[in-house]
C-alpha atoms as a PDB file:
ATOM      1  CA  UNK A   1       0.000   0.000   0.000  1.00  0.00           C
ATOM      2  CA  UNK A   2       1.249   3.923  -0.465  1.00  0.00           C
ATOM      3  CA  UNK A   3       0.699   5.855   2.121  1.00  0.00           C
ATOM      4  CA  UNK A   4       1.288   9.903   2.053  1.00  0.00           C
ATOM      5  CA  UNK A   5       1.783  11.998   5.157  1.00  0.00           C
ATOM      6  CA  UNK A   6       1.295  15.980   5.002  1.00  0.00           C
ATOM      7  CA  UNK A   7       3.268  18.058   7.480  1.00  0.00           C
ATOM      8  CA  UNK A   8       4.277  22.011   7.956  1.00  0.00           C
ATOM      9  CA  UNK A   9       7.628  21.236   9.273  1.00  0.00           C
ATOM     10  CA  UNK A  10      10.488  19.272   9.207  1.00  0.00           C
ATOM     11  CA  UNK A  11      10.467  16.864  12.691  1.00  0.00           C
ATOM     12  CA  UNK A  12       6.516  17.151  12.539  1.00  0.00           C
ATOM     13  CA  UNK A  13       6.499  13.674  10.585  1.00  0.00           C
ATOM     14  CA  UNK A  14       8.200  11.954  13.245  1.00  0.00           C
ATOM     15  CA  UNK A  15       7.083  13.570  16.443  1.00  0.00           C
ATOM     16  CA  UNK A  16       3.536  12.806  15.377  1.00  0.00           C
ATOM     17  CA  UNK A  17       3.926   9.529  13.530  1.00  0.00           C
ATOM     18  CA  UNK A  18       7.652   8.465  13.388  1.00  0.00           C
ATOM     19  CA  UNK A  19       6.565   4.832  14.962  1.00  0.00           C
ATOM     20  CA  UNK A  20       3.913   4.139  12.428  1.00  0.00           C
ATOM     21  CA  UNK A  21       5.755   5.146   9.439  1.00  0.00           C
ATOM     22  CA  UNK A  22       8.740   3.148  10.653  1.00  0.00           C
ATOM     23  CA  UNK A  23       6.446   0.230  11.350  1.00  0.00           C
ATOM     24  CA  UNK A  24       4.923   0.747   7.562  1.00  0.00           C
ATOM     25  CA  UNK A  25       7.995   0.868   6.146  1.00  0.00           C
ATOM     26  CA  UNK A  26       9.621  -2.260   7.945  1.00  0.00           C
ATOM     27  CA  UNK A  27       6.534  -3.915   6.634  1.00  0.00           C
ATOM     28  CA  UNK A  28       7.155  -2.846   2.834  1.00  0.00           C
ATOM     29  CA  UNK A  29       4.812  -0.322   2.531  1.00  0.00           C
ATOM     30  CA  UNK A  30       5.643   3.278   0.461  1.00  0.00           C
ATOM     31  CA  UNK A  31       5.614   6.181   2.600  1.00  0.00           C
ATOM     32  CA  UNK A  32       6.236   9.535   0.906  1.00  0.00           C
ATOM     33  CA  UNK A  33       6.036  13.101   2.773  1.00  0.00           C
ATOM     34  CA  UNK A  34       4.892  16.164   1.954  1.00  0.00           C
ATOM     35  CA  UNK A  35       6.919  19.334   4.265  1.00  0.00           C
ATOM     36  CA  UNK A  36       5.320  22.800   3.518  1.00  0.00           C
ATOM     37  CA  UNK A  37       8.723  24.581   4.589  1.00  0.00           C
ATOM     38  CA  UNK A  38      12.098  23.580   6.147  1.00  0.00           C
ATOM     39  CA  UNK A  39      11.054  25.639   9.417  1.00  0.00           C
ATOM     40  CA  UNK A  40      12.920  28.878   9.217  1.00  0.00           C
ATOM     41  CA  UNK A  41      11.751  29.838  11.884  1.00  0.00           C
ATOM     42  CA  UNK A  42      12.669  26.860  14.155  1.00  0.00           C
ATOM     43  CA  UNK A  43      15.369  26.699  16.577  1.00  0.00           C
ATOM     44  CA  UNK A  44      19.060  27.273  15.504  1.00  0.00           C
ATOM     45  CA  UNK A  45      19.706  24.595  18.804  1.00  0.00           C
ATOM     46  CA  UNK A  46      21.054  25.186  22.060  1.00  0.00           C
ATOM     47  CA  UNK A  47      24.028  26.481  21.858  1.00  0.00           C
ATOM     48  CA  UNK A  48      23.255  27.167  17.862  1.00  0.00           C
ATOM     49  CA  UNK A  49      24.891  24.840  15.327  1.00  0.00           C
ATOM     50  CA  UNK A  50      23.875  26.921  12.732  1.00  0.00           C
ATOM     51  CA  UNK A  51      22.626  30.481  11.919  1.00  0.00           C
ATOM     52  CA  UNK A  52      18.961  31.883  10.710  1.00  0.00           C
ATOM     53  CA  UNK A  53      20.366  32.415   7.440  1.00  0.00           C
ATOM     54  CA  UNK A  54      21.177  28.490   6.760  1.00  0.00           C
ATOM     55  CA  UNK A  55      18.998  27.036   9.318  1.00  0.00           C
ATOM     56  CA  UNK A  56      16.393  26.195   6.276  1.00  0.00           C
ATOM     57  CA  UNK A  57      18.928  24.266   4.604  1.00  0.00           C
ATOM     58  CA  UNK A  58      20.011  22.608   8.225  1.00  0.00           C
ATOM     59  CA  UNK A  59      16.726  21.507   8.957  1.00  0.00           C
ATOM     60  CA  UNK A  60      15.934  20.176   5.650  1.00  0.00           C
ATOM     61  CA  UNK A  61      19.156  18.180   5.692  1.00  0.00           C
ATOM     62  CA  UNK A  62      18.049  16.477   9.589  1.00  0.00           C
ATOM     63  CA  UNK A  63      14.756  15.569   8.096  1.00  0.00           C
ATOM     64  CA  UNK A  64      16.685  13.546   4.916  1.00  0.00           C
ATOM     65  CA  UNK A  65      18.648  11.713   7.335  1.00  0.00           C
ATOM     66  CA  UNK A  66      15.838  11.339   9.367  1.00  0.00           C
ATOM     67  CA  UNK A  67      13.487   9.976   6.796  1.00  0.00           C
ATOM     68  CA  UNK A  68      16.200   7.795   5.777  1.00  0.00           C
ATOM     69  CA  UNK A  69      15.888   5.816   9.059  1.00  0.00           C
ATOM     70  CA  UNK A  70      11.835   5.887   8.783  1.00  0.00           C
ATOM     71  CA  UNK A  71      12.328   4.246   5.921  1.00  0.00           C
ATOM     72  CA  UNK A  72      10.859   7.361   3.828  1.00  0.00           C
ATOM     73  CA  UNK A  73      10.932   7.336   0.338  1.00  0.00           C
ATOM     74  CA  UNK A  74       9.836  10.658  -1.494  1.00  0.00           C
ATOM     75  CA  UNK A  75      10.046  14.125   0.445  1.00  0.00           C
ATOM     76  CA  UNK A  76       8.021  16.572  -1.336  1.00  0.00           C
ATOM     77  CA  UNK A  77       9.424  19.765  -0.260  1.00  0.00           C
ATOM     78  CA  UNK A  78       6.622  22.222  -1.072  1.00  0.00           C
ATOM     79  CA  UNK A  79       8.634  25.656  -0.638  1.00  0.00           C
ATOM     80  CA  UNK A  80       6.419  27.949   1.482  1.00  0.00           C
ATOM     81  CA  UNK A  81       8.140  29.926   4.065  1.00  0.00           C
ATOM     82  CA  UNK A  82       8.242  28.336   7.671  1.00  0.00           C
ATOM     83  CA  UNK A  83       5.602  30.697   9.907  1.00  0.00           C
ATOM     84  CA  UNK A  84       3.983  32.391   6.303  1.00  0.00           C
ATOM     85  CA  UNK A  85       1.730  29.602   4.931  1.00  0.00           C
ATOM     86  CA  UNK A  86      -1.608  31.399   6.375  1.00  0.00           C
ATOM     87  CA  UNK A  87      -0.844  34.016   4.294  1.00  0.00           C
ATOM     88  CA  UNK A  88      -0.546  32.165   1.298  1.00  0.00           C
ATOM     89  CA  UNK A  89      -3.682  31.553  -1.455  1.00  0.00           C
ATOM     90  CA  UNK A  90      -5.280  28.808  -0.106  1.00  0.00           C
ATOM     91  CA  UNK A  91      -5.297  27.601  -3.818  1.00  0.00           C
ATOM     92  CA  UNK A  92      -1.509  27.971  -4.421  1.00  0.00           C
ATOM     93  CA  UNK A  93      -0.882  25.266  -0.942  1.00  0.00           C
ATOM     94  CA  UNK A  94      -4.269  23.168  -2.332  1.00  0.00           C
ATOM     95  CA  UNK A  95      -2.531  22.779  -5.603  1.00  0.00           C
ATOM     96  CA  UNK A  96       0.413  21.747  -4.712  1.00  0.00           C
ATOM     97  CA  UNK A  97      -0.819  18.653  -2.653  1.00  0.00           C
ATOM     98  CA  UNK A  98      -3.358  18.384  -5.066  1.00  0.00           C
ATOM     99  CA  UNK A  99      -0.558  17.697  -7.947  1.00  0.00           C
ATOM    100  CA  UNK A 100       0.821  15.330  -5.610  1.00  0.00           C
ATOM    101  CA  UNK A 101      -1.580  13.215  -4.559  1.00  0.00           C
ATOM    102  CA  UNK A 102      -2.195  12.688  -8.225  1.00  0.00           C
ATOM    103  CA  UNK A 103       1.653  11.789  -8.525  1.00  0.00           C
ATOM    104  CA  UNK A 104       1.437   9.535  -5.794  1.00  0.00           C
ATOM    105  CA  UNK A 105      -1.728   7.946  -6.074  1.00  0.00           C
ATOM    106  CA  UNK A 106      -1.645   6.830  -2.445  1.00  0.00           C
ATOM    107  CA  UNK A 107      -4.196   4.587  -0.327  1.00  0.00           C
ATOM    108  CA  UNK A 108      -3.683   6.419   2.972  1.00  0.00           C
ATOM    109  CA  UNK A 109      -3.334   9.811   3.754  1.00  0.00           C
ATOM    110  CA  UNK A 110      -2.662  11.538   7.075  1.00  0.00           C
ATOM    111  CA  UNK A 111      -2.283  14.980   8.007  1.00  0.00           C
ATOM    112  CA  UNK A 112      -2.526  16.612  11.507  1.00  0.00           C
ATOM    113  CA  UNK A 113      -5.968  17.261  13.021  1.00  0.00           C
ATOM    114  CA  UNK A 114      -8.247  20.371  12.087  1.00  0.00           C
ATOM    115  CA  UNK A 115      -6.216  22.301  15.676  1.00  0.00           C
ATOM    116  CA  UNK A 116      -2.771  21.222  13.918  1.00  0.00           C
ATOM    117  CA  UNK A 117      -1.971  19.603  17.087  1.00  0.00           C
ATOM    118  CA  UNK A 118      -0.302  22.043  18.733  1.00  0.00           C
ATOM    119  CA  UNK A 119      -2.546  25.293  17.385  1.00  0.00           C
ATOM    120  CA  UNK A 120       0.601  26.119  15.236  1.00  0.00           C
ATOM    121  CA  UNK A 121      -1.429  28.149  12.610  1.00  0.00           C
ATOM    122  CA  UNK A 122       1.093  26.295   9.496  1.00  0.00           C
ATOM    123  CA  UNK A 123      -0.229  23.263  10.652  1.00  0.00           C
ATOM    124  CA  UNK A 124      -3.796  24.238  10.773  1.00  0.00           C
ATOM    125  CA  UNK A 125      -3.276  25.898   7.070  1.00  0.00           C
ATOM    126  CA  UNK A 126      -1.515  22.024   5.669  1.00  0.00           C
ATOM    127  CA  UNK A 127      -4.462  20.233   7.702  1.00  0.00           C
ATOM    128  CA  UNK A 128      -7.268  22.518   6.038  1.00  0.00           C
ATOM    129  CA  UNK A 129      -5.539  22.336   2.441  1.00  0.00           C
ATOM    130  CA  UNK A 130      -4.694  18.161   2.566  1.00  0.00           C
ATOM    131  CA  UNK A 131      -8.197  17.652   3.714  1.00  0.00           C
ATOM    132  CA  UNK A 132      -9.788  19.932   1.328  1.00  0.00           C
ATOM    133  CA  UNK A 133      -8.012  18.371  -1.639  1.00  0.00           C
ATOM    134  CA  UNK A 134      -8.524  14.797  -0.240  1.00  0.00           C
ATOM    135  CA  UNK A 135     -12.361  15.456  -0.673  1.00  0.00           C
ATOM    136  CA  UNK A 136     -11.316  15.771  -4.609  1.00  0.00           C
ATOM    137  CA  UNK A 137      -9.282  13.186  -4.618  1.00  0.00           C
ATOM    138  CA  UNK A 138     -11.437  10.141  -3.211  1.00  0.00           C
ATOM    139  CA  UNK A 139     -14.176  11.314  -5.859  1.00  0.00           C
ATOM    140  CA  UNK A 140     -11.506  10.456  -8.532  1.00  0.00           C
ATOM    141  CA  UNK A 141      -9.562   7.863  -7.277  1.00  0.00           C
ATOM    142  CA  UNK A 142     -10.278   4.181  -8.695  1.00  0.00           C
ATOM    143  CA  UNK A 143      -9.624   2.484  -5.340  1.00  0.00           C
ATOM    144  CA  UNK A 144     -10.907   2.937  -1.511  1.00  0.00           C
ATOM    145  CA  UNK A 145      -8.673   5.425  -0.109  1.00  0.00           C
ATOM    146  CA  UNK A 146      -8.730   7.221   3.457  1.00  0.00           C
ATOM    147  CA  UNK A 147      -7.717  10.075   5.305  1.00  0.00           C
ATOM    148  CA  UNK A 148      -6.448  10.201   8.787  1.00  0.00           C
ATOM    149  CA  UNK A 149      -5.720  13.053  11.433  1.00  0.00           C
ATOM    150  CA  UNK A 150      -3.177  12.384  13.874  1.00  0.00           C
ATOM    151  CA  UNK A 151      -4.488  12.733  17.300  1.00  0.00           C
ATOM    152  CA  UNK A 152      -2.923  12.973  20.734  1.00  0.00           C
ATOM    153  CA  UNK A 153      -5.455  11.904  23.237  1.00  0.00           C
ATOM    154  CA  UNK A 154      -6.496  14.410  25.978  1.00  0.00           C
ATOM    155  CA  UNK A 155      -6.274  12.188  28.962  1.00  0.00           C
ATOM    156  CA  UNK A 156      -2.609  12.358  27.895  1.00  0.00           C
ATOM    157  CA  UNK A 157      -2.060  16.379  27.243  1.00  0.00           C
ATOM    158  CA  UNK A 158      -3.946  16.884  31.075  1.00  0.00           C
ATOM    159  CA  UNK A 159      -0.665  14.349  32.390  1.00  0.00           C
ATOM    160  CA  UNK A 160       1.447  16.572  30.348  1.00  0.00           C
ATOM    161  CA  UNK A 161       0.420  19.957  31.841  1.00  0.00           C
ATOM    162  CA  UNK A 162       0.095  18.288  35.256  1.00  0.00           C
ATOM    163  CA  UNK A 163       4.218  17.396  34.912  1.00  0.00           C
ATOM    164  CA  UNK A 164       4.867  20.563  33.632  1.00  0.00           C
ATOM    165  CA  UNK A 165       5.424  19.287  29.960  1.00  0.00           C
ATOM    166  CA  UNK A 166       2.708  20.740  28.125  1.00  0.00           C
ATOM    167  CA  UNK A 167       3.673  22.971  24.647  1.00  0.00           C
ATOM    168  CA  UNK A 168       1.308  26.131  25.072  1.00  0.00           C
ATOM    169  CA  UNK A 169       3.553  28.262  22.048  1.00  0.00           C
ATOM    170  CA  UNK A 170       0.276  28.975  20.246  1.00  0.00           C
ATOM    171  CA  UNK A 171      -2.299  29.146  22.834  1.00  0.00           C
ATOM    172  CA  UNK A 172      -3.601  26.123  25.034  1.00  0.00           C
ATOM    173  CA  UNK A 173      -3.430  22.553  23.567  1.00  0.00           C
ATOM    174  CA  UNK A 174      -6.768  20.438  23.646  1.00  0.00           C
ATOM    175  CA  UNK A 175      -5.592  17.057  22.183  1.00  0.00           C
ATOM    176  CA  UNK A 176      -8.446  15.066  20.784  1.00  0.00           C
ATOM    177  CA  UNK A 177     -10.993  13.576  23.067  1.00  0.00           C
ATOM    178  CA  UNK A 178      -9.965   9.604  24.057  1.00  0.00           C
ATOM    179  CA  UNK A 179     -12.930   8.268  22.361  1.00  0.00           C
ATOM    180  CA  UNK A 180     -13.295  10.393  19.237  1.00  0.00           C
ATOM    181  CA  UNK A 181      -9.738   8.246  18.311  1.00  0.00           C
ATOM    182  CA  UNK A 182     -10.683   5.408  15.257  1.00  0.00           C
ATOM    183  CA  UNK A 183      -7.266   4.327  15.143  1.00  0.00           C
ATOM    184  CA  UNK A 184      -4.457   3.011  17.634  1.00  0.00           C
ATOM    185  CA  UNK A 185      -0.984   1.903  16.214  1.00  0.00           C
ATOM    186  CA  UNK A 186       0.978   0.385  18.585  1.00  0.00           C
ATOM    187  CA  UNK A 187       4.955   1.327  18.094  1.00  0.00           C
ATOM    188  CA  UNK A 188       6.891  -0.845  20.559  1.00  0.00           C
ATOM    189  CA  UNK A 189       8.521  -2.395  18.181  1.00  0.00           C
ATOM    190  CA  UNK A 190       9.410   0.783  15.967  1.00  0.00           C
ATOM    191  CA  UNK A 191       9.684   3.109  19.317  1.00  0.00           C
ATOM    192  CA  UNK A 192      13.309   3.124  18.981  1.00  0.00           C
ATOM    193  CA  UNK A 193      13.731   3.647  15.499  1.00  0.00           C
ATOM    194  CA  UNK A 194      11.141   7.415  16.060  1.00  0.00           C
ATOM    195  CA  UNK A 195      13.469   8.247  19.002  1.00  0.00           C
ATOM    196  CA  UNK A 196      16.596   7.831  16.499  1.00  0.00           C
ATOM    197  CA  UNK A 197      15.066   9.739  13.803  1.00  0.00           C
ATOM    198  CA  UNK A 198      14.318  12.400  16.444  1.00  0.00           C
ATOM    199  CA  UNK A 199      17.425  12.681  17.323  1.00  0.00           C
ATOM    200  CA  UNK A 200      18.671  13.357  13.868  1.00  0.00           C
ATOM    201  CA  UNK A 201      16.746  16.935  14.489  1.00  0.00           C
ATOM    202  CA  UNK A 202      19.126  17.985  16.302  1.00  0.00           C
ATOM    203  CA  UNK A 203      18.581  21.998  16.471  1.00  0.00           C
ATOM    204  CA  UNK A 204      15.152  21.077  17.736  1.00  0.00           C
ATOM    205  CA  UNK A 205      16.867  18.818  20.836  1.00  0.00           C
ATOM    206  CA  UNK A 206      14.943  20.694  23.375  1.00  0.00           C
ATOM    207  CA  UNK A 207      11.416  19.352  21.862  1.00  0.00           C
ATOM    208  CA  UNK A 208      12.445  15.759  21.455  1.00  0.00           C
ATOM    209  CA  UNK A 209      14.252  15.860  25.158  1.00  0.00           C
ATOM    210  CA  UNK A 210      10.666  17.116  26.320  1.00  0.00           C
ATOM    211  CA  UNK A 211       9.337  14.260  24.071  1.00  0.00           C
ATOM    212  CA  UNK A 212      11.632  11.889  26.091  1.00  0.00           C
ATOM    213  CA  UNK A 213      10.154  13.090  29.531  1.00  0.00           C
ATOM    214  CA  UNK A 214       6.812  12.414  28.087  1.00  0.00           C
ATOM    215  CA  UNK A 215       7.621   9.024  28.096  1.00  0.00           C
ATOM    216  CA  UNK A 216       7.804   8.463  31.737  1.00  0.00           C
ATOM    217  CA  UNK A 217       4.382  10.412  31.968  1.00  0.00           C
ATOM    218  CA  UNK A 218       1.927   8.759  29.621  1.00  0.00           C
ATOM    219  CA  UNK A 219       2.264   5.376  28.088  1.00  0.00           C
ATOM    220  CA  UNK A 220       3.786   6.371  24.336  1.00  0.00           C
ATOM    221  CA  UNK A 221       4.147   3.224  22.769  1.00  0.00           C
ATOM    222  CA  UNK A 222       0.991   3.724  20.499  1.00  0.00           C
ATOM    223  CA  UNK A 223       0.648   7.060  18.325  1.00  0.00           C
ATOM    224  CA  UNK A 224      -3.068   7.792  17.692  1.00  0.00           C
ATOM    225  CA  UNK A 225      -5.160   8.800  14.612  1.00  0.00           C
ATOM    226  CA  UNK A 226      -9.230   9.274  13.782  1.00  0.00           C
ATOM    227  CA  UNK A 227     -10.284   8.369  10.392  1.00  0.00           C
ATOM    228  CA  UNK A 228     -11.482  11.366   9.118  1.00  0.00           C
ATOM    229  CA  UNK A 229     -13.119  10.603   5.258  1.00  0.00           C
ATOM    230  CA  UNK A 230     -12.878   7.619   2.815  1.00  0.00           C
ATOM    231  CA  UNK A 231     -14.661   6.927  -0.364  1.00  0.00           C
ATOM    232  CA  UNK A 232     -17.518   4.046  -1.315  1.00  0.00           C
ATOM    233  CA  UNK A 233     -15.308   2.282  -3.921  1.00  0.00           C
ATOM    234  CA  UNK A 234     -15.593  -1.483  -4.042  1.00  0.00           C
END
């Protein structure tokens, strides 16, 4: 099966879903990945191993060598500017995915829920665009395909901001209530291979050492997704 995740930044693919698509992959799947920008605006690391003025290139380069250990096979590198993209046409960003959905003909595709996960307003612009065009898609498509949204349960964001580890950057976090979730993957066995790729982001070490907290909080050997639209083909 091809399966096609759509993300704002590079590290969102494996924070939210670096376990599945390692899983997929180990199991001869194709996973490509769309990445609206190469997150200009992230973090230059701590001290900085690299300046604003290359960290686009810097952050593209961790996600290639962390997609090589997901197993990743296409990034799409879209070209908006990291913290611009709700500024953008919404049909320049639509018709971009749009283009490459039709490319890659996939079975599954995932993108983050309609709050972008963290209220980050690039990934609320990449969910409203892939879910948009995904409505077009599954009308022409000659095969049953689905979208997903990834989804980090609530029970788990209330331990988080109980422990102190909660990410508030763009306004308070809801998560996605426990039992509006369709779809649990359990990681175990790919756990290690998401914490290596995490690693590979390596200006953005503060978010995966918070990640790495989380883990003696909350249970995170499952990543969590609700299936959001599929088609009626048979």
């Amino acid at each position: 099966m091809k399966f096609l995740f759509a993300f704002a930044h590079p590290d969102d693919e494996t924070f939210s879903s670096g376990g599945t698509i390692a899983k997929l992959t180990q199991k001869k799947h194709k996973v490509s990945l769309i990445t609206a920008t190469k997150g200009e605006a992230g973090e230059l690391g701590n001290p900085p191993i690299t300046t604003r003025d290359k960290i686009g290139e810097t952050r593209a380069e961790e996600l290639r060598k962390a997609a090589k250990i997901l197993g990743i096979s296409t990034i799409h590198f879209l070209g908006f500017i990291d913290g611009k993209i709700r500024f953008i046409r919404n049909k320049n960003l639509e018709g971009k995915i749009s283009s490459i959905l039709k490319k890659e003909k996939p079975d599954i595709v995932i993108t983050f829920d309609k709050l972008g996960g963290s209220n980050h307003p690039d990934h609320k612009a990449i969910s409203r665009a892939t879910t948009k065009v995904f409505k077009e898609y599954k009308n022409l498509a000659k095969k049953n395909v689905k979208l997903y949204h990834t989804a980090m349960p609530k029970s788990f964001i209330k331990k988080f901001e109980k422990e102190g580890l909660g990410y508030n950057a763009f306004g308070k976090v809801k998560g996605v209530k426990d039992s509006d979730i369709t779809t649990v993957i359990n990681i175990e066995n790919s756990l290690k291979t998401k914490i290596k790729a995490l690693k590979e982001h390596k200006t953005q070490h503060q978010d995966w050492e918070r990640f790495l907290k989380r883990t003696n909080i909350a249970d995170l050997k499952n990543e969590f997704f609700k299936l959001i639209d599929e088609n009626e083909f048979t």
